[in-house]
Protein backbone atom coordinates (compact mmCIF):
# COMPACT_ATOMS: atom_id res chain seq x y z
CA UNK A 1 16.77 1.90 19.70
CA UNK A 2 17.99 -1.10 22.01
CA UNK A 3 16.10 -2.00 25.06
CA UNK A 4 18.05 -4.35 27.28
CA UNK A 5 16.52 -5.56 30.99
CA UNK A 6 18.34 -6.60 33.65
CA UNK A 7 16.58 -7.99 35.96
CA UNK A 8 17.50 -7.38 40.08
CA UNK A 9 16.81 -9.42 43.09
CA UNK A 10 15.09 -8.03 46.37
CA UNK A 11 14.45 -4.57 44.83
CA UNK A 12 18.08 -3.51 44.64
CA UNK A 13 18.70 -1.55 41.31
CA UNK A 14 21.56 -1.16 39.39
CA UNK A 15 22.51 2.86 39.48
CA UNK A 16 21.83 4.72 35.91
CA UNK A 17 18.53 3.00 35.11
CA UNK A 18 16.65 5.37 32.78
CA UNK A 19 13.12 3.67 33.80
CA UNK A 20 12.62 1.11 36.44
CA UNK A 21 9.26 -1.47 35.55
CA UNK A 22 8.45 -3.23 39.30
CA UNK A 23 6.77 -6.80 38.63
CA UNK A 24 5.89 -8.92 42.23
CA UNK A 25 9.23 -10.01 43.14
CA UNK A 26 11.37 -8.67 40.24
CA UNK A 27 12.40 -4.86 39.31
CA UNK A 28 13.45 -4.69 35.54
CA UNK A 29 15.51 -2.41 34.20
CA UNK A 30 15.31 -1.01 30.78
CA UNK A 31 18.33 1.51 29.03
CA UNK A 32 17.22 3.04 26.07
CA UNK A 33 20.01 3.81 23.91
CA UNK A 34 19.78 5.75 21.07
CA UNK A 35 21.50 4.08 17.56
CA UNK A 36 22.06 5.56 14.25
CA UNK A 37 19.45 4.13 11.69
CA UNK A 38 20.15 2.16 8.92
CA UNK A 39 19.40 2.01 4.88
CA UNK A 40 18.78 -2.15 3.93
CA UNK A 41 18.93 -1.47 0.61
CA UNK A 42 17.60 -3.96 -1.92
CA UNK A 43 19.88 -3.78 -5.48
CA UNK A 44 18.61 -4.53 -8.65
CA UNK A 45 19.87 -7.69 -10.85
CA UNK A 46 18.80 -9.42 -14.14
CA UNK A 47 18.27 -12.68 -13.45
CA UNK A 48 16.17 -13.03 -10.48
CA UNK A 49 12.42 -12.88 -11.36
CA UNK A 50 10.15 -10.41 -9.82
CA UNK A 51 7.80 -12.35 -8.17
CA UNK A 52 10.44 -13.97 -6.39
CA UNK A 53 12.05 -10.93 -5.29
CA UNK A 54 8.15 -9.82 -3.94
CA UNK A 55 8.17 -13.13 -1.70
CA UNK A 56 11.46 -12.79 -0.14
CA UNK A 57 11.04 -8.89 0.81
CA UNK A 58 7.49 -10.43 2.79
CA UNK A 59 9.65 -13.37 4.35
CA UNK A 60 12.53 -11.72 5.74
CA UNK A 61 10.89 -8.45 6.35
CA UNK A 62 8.26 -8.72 8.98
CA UNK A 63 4.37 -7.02 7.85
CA UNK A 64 5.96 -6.13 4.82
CA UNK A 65 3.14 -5.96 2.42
CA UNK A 66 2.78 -7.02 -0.83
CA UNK A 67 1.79 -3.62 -1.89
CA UNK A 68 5.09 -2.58 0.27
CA UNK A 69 7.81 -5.14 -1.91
CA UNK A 70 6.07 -4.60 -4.88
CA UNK A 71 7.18 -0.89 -4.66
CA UNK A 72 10.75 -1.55 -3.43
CA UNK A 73 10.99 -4.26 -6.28
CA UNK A 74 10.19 -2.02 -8.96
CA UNK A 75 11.86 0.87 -7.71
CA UNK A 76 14.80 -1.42 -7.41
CA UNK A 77 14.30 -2.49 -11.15
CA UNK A 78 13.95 0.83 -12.58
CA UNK A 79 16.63 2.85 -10.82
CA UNK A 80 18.86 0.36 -9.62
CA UNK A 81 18.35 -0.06 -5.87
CA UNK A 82 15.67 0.73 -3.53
CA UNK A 83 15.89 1.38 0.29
CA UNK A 84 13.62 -2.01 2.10
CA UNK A 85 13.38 -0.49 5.23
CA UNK A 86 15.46 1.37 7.85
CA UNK A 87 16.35 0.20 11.53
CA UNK A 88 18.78 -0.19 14.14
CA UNK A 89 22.23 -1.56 12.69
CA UNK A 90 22.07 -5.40 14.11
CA UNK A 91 18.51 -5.43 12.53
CA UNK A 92 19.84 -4.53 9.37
CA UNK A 93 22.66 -7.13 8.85
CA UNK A 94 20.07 -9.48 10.21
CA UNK A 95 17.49 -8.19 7.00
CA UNK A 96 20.39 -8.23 4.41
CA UNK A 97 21.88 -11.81 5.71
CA UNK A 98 18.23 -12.91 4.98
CA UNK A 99 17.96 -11.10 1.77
CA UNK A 100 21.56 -12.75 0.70
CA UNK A 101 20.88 -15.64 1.76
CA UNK A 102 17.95 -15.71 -0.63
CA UNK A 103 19.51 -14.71 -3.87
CA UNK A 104 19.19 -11.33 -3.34
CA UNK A 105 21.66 -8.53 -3.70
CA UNK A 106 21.20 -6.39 -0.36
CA UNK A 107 23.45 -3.73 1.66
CA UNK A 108 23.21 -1.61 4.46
CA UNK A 109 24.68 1.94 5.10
CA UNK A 110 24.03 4.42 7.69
CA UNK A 111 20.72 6.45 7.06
């Protein structure tokens, strides 16, 4: 889901608002549009050690638990990929950049 504001001067609202927040002075505009979810899905390898794998899930994914990455880890190390979490599409190249970008092997497909 993508929330985007756009904010109006002296109360004059765009047309097609789906909810209208007033603050003193301002009236916000949210749209709510409704996006496909996606898989970030953590693959497994054999060279990256476990514990390291734990620590990246909890950095790049936010209140990911350690209980959380240990799960996806081993499910990624015993069947060969695990699904890390599942969100909007720009959310998920953001998580599998991160994931990449941290020695990880990561993709995303449409849930």
């Amino acid at each position: 889901m993508t929330v985007r504001s756009i904010p109006t001067l002296h109360g004059v609202a765009a047309p097609s608002a789906s909810s209208t927040e007033t603050k003193p002075g301002i009236e916000i505009e949210r749209r709510v549009t409704e996006e496909p979810p996606y898989k970030v899905i953590l693959h497994n390898d054999d060279f990256t050690p476990m514990e390291h794998v734990v620590a990246v899930l909890q950095k790049v994914i936010p209140r990911m638990s350690v209980k959380r990455a240990v799960d996806i880890m081993m499910e990624a190390h015993t069947k060969g990929k695990a699904v890390a979490t599942k969100c909007h599409k720009e959310l998920a190249e953001l998580y599998q950049d991160g994931l990449n970008n941290e020695g990880l092997i990561a993709s995303i497909e449409p849930d």
